[in-house]
Protein backbone atom coordinates (compact mmCIF):
# COMPACT_ATOMS: atom_id res chain seq x y z
CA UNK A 1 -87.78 -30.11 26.11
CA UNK A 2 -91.80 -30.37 26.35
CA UNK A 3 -94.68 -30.38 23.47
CA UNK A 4 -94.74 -26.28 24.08
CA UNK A 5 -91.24 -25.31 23.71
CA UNK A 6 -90.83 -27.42 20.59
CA UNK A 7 -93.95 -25.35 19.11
CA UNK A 8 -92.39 -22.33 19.91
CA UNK A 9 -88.93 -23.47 18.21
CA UNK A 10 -90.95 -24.50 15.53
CA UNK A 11 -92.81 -21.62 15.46
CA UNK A 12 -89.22 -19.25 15.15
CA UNK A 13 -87.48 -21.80 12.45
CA UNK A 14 -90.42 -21.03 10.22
CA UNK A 15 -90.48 -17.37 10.20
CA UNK A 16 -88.46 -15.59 7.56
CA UNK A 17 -84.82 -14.67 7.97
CA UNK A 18 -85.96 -10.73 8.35
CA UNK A 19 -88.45 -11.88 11.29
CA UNK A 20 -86.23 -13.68 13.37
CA UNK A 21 -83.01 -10.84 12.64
CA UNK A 22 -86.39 -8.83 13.92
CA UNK A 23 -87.29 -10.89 17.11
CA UNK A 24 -83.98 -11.49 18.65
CA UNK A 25 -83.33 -7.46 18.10
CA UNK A 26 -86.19 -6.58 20.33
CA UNK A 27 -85.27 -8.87 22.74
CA UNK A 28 -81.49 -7.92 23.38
CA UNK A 29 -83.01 -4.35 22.83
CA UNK A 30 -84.98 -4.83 26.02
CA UNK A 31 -82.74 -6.78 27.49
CA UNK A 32 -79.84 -4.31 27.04
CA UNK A 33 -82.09 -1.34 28.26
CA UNK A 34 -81.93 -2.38 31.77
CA UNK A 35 -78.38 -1.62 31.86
CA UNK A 36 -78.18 1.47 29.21
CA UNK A 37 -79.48 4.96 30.32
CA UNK A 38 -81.23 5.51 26.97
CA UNK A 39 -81.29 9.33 27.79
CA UNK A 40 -77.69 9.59 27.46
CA UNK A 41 -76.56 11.45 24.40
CA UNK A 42 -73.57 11.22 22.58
CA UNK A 43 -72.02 14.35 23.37
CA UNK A 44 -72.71 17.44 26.57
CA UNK A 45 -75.26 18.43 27.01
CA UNK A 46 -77.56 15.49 25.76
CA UNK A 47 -79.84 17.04 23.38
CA UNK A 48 -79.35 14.04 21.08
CA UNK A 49 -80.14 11.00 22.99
CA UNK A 50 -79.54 6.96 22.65
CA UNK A 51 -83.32 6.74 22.73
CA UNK A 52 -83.61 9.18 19.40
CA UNK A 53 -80.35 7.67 17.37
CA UNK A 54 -80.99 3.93 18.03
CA UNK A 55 -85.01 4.57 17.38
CA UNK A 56 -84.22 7.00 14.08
CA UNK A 57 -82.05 4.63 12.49
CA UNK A 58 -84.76 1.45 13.19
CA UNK A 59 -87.56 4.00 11.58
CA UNK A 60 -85.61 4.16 8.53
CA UNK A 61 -84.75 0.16 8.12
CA UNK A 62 -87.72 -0.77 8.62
CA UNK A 63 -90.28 1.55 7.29
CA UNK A 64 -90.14 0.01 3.77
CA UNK A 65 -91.64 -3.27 4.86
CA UNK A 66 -93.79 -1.82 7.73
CA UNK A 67 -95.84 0.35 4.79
CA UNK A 68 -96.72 -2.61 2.85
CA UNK A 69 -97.53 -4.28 5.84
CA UNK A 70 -99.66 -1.30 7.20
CA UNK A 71 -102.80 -3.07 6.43
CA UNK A 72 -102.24 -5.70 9.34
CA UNK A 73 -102.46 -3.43 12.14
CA UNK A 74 -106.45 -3.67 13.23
CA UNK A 75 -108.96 -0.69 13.01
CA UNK A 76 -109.05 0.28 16.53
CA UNK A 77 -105.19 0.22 16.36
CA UNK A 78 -104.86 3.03 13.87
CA UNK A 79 -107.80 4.68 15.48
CA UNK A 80 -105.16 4.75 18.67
CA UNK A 81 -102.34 5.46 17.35
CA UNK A 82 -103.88 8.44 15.25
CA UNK A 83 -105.21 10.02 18.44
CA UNK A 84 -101.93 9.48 20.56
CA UNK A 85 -100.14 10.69 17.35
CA UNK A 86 -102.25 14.01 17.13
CA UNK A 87 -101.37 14.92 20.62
CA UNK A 88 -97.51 14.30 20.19
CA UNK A 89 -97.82 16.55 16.67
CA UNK A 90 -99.75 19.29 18.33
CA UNK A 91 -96.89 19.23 21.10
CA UNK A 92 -94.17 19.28 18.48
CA UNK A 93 -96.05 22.82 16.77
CA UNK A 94 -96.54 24.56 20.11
CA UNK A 95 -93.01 23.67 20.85
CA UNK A 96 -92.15 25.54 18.05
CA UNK A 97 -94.67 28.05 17.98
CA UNK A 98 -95.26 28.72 21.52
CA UNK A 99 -92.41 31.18 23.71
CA UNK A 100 -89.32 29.62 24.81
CA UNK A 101 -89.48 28.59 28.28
CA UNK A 102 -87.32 30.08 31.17
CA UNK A 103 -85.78 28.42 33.90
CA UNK A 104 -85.33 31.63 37.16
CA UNK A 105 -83.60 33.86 35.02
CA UNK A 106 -82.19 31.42 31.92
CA UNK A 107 -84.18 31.71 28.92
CA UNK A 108 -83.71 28.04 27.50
CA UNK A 109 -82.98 27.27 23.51
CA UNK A 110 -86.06 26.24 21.82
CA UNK A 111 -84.61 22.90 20.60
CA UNK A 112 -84.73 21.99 24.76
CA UNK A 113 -88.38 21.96 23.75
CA UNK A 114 -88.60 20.22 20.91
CA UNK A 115 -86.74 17.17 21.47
CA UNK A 116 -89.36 15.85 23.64
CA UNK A 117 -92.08 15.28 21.12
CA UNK A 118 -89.87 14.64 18.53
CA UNK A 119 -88.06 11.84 20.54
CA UNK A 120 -91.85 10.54 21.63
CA UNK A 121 -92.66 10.22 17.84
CA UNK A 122 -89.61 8.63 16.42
CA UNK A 123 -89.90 6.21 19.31
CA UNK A 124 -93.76 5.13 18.83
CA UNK A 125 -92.82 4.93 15.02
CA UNK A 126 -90.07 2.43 15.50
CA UNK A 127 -91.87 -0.01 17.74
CA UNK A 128 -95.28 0.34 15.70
CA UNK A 129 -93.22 -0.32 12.22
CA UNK A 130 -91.44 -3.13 14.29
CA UNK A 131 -94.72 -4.78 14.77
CA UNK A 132 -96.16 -4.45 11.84
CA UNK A 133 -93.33 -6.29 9.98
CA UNK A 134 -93.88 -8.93 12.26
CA UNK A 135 -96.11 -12.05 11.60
CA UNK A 136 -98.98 -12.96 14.13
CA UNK A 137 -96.43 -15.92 15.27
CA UNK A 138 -93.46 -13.33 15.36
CA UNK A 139 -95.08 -10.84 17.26
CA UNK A 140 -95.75 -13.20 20.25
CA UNK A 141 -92.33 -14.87 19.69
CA UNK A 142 -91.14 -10.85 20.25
CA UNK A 143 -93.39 -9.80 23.21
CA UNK A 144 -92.54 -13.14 25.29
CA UNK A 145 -88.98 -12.95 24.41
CA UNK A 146 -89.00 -9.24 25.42
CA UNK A 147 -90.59 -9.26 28.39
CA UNK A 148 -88.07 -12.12 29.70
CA UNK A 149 -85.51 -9.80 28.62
CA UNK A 150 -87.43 -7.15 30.80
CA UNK A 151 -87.56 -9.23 33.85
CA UNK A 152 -84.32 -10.98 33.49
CA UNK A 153 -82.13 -7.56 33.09
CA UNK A 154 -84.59 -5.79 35.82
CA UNK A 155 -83.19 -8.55 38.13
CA UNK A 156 -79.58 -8.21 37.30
CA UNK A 157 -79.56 -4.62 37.01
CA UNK A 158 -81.71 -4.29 40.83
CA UNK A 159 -78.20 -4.76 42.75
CA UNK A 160 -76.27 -1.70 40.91
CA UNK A 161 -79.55 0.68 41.20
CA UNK A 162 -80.05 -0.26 45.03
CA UNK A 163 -76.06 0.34 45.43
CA UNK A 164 -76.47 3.89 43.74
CA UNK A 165 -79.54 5.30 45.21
CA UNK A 166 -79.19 3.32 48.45
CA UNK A 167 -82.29 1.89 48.41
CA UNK A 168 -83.52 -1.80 47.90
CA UNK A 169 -86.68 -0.55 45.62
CA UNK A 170 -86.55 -2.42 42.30
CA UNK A 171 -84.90 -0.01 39.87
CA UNK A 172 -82.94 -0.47 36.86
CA UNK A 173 -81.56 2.13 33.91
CA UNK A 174 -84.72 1.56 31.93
CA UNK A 175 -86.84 3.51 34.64
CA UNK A 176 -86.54 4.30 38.05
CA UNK A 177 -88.68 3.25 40.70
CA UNK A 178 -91.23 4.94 40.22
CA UNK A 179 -91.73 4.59 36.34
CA UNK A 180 -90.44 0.90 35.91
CA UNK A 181 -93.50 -0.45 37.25
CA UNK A 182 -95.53 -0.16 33.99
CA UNK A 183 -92.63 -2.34 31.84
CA UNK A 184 -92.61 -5.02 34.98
CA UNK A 185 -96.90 -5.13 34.93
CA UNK A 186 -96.78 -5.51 30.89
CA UNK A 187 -94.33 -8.34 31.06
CA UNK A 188 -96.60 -9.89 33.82
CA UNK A 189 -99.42 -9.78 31.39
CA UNK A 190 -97.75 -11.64 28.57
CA UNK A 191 -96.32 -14.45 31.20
CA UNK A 192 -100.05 -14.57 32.12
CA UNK A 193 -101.36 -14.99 28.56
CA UNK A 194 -98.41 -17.36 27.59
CA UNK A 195 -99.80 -19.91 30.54
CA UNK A 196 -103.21 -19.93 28.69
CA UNK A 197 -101.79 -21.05 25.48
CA UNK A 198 -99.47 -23.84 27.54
CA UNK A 199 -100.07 -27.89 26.45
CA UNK A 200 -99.55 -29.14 30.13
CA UNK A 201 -99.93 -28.03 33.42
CA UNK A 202 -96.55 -27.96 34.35
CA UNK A 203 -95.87 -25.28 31.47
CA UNK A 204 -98.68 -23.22 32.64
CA UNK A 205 -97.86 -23.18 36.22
CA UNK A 206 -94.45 -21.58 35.62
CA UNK A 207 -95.64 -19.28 33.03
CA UNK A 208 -98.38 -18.40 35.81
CA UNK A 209 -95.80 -18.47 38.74
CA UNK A 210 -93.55 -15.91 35.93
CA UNK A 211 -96.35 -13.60 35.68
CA UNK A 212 -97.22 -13.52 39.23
CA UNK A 213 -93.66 -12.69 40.47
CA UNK A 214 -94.09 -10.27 37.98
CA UNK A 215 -96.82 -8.45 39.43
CA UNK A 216 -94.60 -8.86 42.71
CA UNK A 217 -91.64 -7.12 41.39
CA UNK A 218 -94.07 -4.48 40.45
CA UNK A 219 -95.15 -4.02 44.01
CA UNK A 220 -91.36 -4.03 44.95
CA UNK A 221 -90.35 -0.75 42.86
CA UNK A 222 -92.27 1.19 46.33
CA UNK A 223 -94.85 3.06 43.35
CA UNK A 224 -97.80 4.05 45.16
CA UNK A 225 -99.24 4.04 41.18
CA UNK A 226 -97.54 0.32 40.46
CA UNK A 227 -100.21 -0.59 43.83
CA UNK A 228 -103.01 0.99 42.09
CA UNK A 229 -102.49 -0.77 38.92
CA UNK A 230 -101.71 -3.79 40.34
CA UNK A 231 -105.27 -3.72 42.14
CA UNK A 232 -106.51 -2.92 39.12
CA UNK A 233 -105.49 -5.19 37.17
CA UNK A 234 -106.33 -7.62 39.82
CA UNK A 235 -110.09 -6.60 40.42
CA UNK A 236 -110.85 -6.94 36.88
CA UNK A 237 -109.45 -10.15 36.56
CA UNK A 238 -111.64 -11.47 39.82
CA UNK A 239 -114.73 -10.11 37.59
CA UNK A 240 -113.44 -11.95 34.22
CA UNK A 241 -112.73 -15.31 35.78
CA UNK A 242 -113.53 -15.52 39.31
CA UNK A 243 -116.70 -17.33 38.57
CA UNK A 244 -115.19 -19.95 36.06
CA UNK A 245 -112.01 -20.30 38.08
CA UNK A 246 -112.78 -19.47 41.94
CA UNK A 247 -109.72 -21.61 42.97
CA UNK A 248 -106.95 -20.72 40.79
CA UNK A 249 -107.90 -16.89 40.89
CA UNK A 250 -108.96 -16.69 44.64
CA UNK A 251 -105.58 -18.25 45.59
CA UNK A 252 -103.84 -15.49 43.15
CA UNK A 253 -105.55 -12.51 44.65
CA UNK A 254 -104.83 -14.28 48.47
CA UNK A 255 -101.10 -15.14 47.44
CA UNK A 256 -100.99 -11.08 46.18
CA UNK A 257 -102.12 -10.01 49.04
CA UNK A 258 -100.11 -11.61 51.36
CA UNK A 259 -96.97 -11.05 49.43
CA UNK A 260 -97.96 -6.91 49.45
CA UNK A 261 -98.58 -7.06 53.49
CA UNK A 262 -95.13 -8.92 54.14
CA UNK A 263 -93.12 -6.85 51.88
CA UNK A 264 -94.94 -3.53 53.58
CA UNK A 265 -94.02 -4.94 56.75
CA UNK A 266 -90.53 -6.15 56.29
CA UNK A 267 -88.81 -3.72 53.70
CA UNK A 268 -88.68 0.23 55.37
CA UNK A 269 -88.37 1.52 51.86
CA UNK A 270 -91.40 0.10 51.14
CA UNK A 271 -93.54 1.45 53.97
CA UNK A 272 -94.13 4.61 51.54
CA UNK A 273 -97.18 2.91 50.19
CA UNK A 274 -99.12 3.42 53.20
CA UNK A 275 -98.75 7.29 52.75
CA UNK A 276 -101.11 8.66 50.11
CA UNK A 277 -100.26 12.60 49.77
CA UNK A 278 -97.62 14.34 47.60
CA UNK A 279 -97.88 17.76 48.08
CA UNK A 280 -95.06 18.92 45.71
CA UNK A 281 -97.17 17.12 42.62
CA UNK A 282 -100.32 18.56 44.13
CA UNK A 283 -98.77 21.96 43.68
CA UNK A 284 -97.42 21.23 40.12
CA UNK A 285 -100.87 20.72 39.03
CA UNK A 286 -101.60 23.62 40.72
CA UNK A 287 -99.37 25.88 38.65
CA UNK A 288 -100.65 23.91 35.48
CA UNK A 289 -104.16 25.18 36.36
CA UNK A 290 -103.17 28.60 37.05
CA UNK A 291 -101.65 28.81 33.58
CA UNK A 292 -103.94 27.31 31.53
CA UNK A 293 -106.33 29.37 33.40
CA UNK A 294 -105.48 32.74 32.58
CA UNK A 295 -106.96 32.70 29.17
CA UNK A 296 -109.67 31.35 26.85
CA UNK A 297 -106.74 30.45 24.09
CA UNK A 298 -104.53 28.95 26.89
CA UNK A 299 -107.44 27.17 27.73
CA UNK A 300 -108.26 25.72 24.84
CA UNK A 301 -104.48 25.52 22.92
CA UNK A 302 -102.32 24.80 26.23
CA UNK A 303 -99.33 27.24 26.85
CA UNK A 304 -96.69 25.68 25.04
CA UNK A 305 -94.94 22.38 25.25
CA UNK A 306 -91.73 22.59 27.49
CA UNK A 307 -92.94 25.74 29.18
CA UNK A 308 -94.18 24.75 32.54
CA UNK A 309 -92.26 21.80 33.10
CA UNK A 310 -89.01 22.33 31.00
CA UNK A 311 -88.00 18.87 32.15
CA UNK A 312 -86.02 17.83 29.20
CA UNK A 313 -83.80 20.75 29.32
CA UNK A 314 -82.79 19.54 32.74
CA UNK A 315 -82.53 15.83 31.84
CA UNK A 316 -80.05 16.42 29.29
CA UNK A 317 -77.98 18.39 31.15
CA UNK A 318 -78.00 21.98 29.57
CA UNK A 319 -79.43 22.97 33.16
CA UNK A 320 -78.16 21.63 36.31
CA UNK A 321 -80.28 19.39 38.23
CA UNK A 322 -81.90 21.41 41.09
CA UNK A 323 -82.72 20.66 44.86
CA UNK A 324 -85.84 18.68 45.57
CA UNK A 325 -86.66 18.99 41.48
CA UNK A 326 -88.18 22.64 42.06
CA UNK A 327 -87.60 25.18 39.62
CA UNK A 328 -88.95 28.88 38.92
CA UNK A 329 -90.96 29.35 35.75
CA UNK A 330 -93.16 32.49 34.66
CA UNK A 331 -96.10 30.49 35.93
CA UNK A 332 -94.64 29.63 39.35
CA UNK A 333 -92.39 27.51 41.19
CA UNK A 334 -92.93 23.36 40.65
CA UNK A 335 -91.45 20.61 39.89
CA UNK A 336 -89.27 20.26 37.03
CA UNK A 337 -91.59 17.56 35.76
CA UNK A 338 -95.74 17.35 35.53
CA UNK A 339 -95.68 13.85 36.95
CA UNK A 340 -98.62 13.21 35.22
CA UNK A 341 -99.90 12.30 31.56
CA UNK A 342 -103.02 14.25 32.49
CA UNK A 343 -101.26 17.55 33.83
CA UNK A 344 -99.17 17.98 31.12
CA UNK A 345 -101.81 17.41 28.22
CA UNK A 346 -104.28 19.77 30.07
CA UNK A 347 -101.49 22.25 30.97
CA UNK A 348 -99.03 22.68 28.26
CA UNK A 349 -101.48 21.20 25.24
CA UNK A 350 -104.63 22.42 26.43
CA UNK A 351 -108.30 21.37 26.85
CA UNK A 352 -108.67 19.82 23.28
CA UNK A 353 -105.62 17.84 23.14
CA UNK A 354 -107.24 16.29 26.71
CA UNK A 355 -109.86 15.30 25.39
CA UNK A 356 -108.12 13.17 22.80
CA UNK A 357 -106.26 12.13 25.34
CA UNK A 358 -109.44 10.56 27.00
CA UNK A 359 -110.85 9.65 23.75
CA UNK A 360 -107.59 7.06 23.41
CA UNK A 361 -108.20 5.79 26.80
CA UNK A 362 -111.39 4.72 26.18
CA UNK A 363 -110.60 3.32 23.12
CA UNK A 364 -107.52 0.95 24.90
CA UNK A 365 -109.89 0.29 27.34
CA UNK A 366 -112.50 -1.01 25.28
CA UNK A 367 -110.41 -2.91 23.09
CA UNK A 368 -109.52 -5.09 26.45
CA UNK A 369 -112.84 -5.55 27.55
CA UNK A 370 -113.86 -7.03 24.09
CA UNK A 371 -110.41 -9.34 24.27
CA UNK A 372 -111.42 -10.29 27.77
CA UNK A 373 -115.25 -10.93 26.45
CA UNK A 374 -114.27 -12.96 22.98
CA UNK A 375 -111.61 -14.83 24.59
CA UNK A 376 -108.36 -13.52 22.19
CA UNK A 377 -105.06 -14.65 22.93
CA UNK A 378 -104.25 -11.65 24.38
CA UNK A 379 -106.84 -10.89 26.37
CA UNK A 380 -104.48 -10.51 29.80
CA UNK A 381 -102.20 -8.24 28.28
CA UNK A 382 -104.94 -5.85 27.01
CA UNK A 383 -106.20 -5.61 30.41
CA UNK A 384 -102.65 -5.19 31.71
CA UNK A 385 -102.29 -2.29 29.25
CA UNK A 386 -106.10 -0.84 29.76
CA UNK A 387 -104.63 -0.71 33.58
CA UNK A 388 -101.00 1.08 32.78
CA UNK A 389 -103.23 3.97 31.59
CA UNK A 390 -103.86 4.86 35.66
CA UNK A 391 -100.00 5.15 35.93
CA UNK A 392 -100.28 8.12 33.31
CA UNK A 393 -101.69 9.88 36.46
CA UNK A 394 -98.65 9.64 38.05
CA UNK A 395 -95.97 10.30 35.47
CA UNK A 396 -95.53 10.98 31.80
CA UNK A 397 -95.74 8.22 30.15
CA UNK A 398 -95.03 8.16 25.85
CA UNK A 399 -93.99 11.83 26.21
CA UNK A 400 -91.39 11.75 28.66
CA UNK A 401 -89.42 7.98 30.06
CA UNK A 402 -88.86 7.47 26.51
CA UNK A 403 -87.27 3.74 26.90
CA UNK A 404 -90.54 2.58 28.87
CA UNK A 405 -92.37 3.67 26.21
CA UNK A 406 -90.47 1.53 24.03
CA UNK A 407 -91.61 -1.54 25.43
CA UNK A 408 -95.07 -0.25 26.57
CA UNK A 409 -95.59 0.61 21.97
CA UNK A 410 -94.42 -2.89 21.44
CA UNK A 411 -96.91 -4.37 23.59
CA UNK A 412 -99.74 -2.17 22.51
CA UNK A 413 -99.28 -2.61 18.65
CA UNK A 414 -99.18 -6.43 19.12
CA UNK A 415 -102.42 -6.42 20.97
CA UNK A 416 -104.40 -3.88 18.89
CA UNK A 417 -102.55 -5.58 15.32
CA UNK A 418 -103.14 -9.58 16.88
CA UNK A 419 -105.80 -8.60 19.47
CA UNK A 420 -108.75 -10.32 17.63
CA UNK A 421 -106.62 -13.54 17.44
CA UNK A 422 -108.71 -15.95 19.67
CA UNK A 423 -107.04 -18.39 22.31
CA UNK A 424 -108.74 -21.51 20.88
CA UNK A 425 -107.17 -20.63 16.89
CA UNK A 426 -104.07 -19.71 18.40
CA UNK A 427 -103.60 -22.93 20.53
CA UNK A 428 -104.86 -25.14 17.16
CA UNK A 429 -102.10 -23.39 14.88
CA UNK A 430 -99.57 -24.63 17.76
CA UNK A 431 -101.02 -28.17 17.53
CA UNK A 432 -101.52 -27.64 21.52
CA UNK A 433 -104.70 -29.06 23.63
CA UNK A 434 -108.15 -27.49 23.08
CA UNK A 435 -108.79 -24.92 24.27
CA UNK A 436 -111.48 -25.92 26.91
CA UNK A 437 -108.91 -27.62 28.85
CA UNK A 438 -106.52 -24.07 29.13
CA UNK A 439 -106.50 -21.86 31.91
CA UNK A 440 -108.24 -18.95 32.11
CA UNK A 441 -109.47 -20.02 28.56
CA UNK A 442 -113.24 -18.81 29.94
C-alpha cells in the first residue's frame, strides 16, 4: 500500500486504545455533520440543539484526561483561547444582564439569548479537550482523517443541498454556502501539509491534487469571502515559496486561476462573485453603529448579546423565519443576523471586547508566520487558519454556525498544541525521506 500509508497505520496501531476510540470519533463526527443539521434540537422550538447535547456530553468524558494533559497545549495556544474565551464569557453576562431583546412587537425569553454563547463555549471546550487528549501522532491522524470526512460528506451531501435550494453552489448541512467555505479551505490546508510530509512523489502529488480541489470546492460554494480567502491564502503562499519552488507554486496559482475564470464563466450561480456590494449587510452594520453609538457605556460594554441581531431566537424556531431575513428591533430594522464577527463584537459586546477580538487575530496570525518561517509541520494549515479570520468579516464565525466551528477548534488547537513540531522531526519519527527532498519543505 506505499512506505507512507504503512507509517500512518503504524502510526494509529501504536496509539492507545482511548486515542484511536478518540480519532475515529472525530472523523465520523465530521463526516456525519455534512448530513446532520446540528442546529436541530430535540424538541419545538430548538432551544436545545444537537450541537449543545452531543458537545456537553464529549466535555464531560473527556475533561478528566484533557486537565492532566493541559500542559501540552503551547503558550500562544492558551494565550488564544483565553482571549476568544473572554469574549464568549462577556457575551454570556450581557446576555444575562443586558434587556431582553424584541423582535416588532414580541419581547423574546432571555434564554433565546443565552444559548448562543453558551452553545459557542461548550463547543470550543469539547474540541480543545479533544485535542489535548490527543498525542502529537493522534492529532494529525484526527485532522487528516477529519478533513477527508469533510470533503468526502461535502461531496455526497452537494446533490441533496443543490436539490433543496435549487442551486448548484456547494452546500451541505454543516454550513450553507456561504459559511462552508472556511471547513472546505481548512481541510485544503491539511491535504497541503500532508503532501510535505509524503515519502514519494506519487503520495505527494495526490495529497497536493486533494488540497487543491479543495481550494476549488471552496471557490464553488459562490462566497464572495471563500474568493478573498482563497487569494489570500494564495498570495502568501507565492511569498513563502515562490522563490524556492517557482514551478510547482506558479503552476498552482495559474491552475487556480484558470479553474476560478471557467467556473465564473460557465456556472450562472456563480457569476455572483463578480458583484461586490451587499447593501442589506451594509445597513446591518449600520444599525450596529447607531446603537453602540448612543452612549459612552454602550460604547464601551456593547448593548447586550442577542439584542440587535436576535438570530438564534429565529434559528430555533421560537420566531418564524421572516422575508428577506429583515426584522424590527429597538435599534432599527436589519438583518436577523450581523453577518460579521466584527459587527457583532463591536455592536452587541462593545469596543473592549473588539479589541480582544483583534488582539487574537494577531496572535493566530503570528503564530502562522513563525510556522511558515521555522518550517513546522503545520505550517500550511496555520496560514490556512491565519486566512479564515477574513471570513469573520463576512459571518459569525465561533459565535454563531456552531458545527463549522467545530471543525475550525479542532484545527486550531492542533496547530497552536503541535504547531512548533518541525517538518524535518516529524518526517524522521515516520522513518520517511529527509526532509530536503519534501515539497514545500523550504
Amino acid at each position: 500500500m506505499g512506505q507512507l500509508r504503512l507509517a500512518y497505520a503504524r502510526e494509529f496501531r501504536a496509539l492507545p486504545v482511548a486515542e484511536k476510540v478518540t480519532v475515529i470519533g472525530v472523523i465520523l463526527a465530521l463526516f456525519v455533520m455534512q448530513f446532520v443539521d446540528t442546529r436541530h434540537g430535540l424538541w419545538t422550538p430548538w432551544t436545545v440543539s444537537i450541537q449543545l447535547v452531543v458537545c456537553a456530553v464529549a466535555t464531560v468524558c473527556l475533561g478528566p484526561a484533557a486537565w492532566r494533559r493541559r500542559h501540552t497545549m503551547s503558550r500562544t495556544g492558551w494565550i488564544f483561547v483565553a482571549e476568544i474565551a473572554v469574549i464568549i464569557m462577556w457575551s454570556l453576562v450581557s446576555s444575562m444582564l443586558a434587556p431582553q431583546a424584541i423582535v416588532w412587537r414580541t419581547t423574546v425569553p432571555r434564554i433565546h439569548q443565552v444559548m448562543p454563547p453558551i452553545t459557542a463555549l461548550v463547543t470550543m471546550t469539547a474540541a480543545l479537550e479533544t485535542v489535548l487528549v490527543l498525542s502529537g501522532e493522534g492529532r494529525r491522524l484526527a485532522v487528516l482523517g477529519g478533513a477527508s470526512g469533510v470533503l468526502l460528506g461535502a461531496v455526497m451531501d452537494w446533490p441533496v443541498q443543490a436539490a433543496i435550494h435549487r442551486s448548484p453552489r456547494l452546500a451541505s448541512a454543516m454550513g450553507g454556502s456561504a459559511v462552508l467555505h472556511v471547513a472546505v479551505i481548512l481541510a485544503a490546508g491539511v491535504f497541503l501539509d500532508g503532501s510535505r510530509t509524503a515519502c514519494s512523489k506519487g503520495r505527494r502529488l495526490f495529497f497536493a491534487t486533494v488540497g487543491c480541489g479543495a481550494l476549488v470546492m471552496a471557490i464553488a460554494t459562490g462566497s464572495r469571502a471563500a474568493l478573498i480567502v482563497v487569494a489570500i491564502f494564495g498570495a502568501w503562499t507565492l511569498v513563502a515559496w515562490g522563490r524556492q519552488h517557482p514551478r510547482f507554486v506558479g503552476g498552482l496559482a495559474a491552475a487556480m486561476a484558470i479553474a476560478l475564470i471557467s467556473l465564473i464563466a460557465s456556472v450562472p450561480a456563480l457569476r455572483r462573485l463578480a458583484t461586490w456590494t451587499s447593501p442589506a449587510r451594509l445597513h446591518a452594520a449600520e444599525v450596529g453603529w447607531g446603537a453602540v453609538s448612543s452612549s459612552w457605556t454602550y460604547l464601551l460594554l456593547g448593548v447586550g448579546s442577542g439584542r440587535i441581531f436576535p438570530w438564534y431566537a429565529i434559528e430555533d424556531k421560537f420566531i418564524a423565519a421572516p422575508g428577506a431575513g429583515i426584522i424590527g428591533t429597538p435599534f432599527g430594522t436589519a438583518l436577523n443576523s450581523a453577518h460579521s464577527v466584527f459587527v457583532l463584537v463591536a455592536s452587541e459586546l462593545g469596543v473592549l471586547m473588539f479589541l480582544v477580538l483583534c488582539a487574537a487575530i494577531v496572535v493566530l496570525w503570528g503564530n502562522a508566520w513563525r510556522g511558515v518561517r521555522s518550517r513546522s509541520a503545520w505550517a500550511v494549515t496555520s496560514m490556512a487558519l491565519a486566512a479564515t479570520t477574513v471570513a469573520w468579516g463576512f459571518d459569525t464565525y465561533l459565535l454563531k454556525n456552531f458545527a463549522v466551528s467545530t471543525w475550525w477548534w479542532l484545527v486550531a488547537g492542533s496547530v497552536l498544541a503541535s504547531g512548533g513540531e518541525y517538518l524535518g522531526r516529524y518526517r524522521q519519527r515516520l522513518g520517511l525521506i529527509p526532509v530536503s527532498d519534501g515539497y514545500l519543505a523550504g
